[in-house]
N, C-alpha and C. Protein backbone atom coordinates (compact mmCIF):
# COMPACT_ATOMS: atom_id res chain seq x y z
N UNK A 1 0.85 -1.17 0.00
CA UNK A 1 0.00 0.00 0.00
C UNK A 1 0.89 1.24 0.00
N UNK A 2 1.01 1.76 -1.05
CA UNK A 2 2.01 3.18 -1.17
C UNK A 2 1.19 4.46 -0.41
N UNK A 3 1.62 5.18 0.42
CA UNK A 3 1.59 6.15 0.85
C UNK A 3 2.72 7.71 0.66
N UNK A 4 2.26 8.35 0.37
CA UNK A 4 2.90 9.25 -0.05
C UNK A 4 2.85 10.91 0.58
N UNK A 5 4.21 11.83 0.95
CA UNK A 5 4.03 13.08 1.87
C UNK A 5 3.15 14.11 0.27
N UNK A 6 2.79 15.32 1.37
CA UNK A 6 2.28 16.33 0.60
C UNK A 6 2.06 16.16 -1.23
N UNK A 7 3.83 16.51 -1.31
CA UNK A 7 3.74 16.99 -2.29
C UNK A 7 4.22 15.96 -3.27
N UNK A 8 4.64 14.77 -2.92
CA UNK A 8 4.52 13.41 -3.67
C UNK A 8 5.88 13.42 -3.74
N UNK A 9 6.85 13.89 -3.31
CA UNK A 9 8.33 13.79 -3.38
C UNK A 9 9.02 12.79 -2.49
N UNK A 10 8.35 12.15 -1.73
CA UNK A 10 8.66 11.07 -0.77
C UNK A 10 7.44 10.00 -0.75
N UNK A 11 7.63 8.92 -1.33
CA UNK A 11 6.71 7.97 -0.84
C UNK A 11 7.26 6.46 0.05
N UNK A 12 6.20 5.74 0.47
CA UNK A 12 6.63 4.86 1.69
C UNK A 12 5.57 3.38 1.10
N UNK A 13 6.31 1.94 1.20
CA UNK A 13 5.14 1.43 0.85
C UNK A 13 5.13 0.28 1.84
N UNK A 14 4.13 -0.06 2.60
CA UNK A 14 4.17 -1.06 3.40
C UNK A 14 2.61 -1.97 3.38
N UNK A 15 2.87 -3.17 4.57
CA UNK A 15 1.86 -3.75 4.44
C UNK A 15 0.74 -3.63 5.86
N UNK A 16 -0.16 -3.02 5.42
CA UNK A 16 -1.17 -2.57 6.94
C UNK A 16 -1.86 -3.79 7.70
N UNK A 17 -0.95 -4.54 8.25
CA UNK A 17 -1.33 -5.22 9.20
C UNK A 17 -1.17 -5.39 10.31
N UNK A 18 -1.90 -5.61 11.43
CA UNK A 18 -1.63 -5.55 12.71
C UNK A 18 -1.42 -7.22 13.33
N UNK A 19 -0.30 -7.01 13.79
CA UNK A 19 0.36 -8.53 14.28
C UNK A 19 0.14 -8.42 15.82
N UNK A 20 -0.41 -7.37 16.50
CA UNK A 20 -0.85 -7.65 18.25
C UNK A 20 -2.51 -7.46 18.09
N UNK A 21 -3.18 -7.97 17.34
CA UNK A 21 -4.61 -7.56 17.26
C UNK A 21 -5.39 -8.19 18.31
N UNK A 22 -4.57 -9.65 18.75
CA UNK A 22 -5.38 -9.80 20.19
C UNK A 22 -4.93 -9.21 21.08
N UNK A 23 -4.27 -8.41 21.47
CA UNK A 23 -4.12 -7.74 23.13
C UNK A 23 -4.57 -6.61 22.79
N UNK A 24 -4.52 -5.55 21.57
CA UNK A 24 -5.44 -4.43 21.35
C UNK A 24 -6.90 -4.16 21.63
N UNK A 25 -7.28 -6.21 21.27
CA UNK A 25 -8.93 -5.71 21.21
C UNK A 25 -9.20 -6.50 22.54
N UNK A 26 -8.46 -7.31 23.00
CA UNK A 26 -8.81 -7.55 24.53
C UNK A 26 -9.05 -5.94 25.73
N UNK A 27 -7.87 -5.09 24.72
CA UNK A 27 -7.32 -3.67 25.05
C UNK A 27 -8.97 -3.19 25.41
N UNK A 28 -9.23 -2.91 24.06
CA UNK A 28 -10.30 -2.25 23.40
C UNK A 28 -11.60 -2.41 24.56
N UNK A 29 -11.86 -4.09 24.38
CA UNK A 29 -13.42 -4.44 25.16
C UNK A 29 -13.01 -4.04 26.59
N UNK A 30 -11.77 -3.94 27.19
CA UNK A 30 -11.45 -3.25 28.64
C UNK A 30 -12.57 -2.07 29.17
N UNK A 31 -11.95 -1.16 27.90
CA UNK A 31 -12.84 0.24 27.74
C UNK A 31 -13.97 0.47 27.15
N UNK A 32 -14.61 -0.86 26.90
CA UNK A 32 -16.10 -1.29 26.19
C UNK A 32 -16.24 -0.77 24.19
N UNK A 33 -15.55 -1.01 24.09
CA UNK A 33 -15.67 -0.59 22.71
C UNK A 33 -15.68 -1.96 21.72
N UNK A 34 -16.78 -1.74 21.15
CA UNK A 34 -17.16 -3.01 21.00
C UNK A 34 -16.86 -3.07 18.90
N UNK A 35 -16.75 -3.52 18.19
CA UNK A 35 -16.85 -3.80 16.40
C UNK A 35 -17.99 -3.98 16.54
């Protein structure tokens, strides 16, 4: 997924995945926030 600053003179490309997604959403339902 390319991402890119302002004015397109720097771009970055990575992959958006989250590798701690169970302790985030254990995180998450802590503070009741539910998907």
């Amino acid at each position: 997924m390319p991402l890119s600053n302002e004015d397109g003179s720097l771009w970055i490309t990575y992959i958006s995945e989250i590798y701690n997604f169970r302790k985030l959403r254990n995180e998450l339902r802590q503070v009741n926030v539910q998907n």
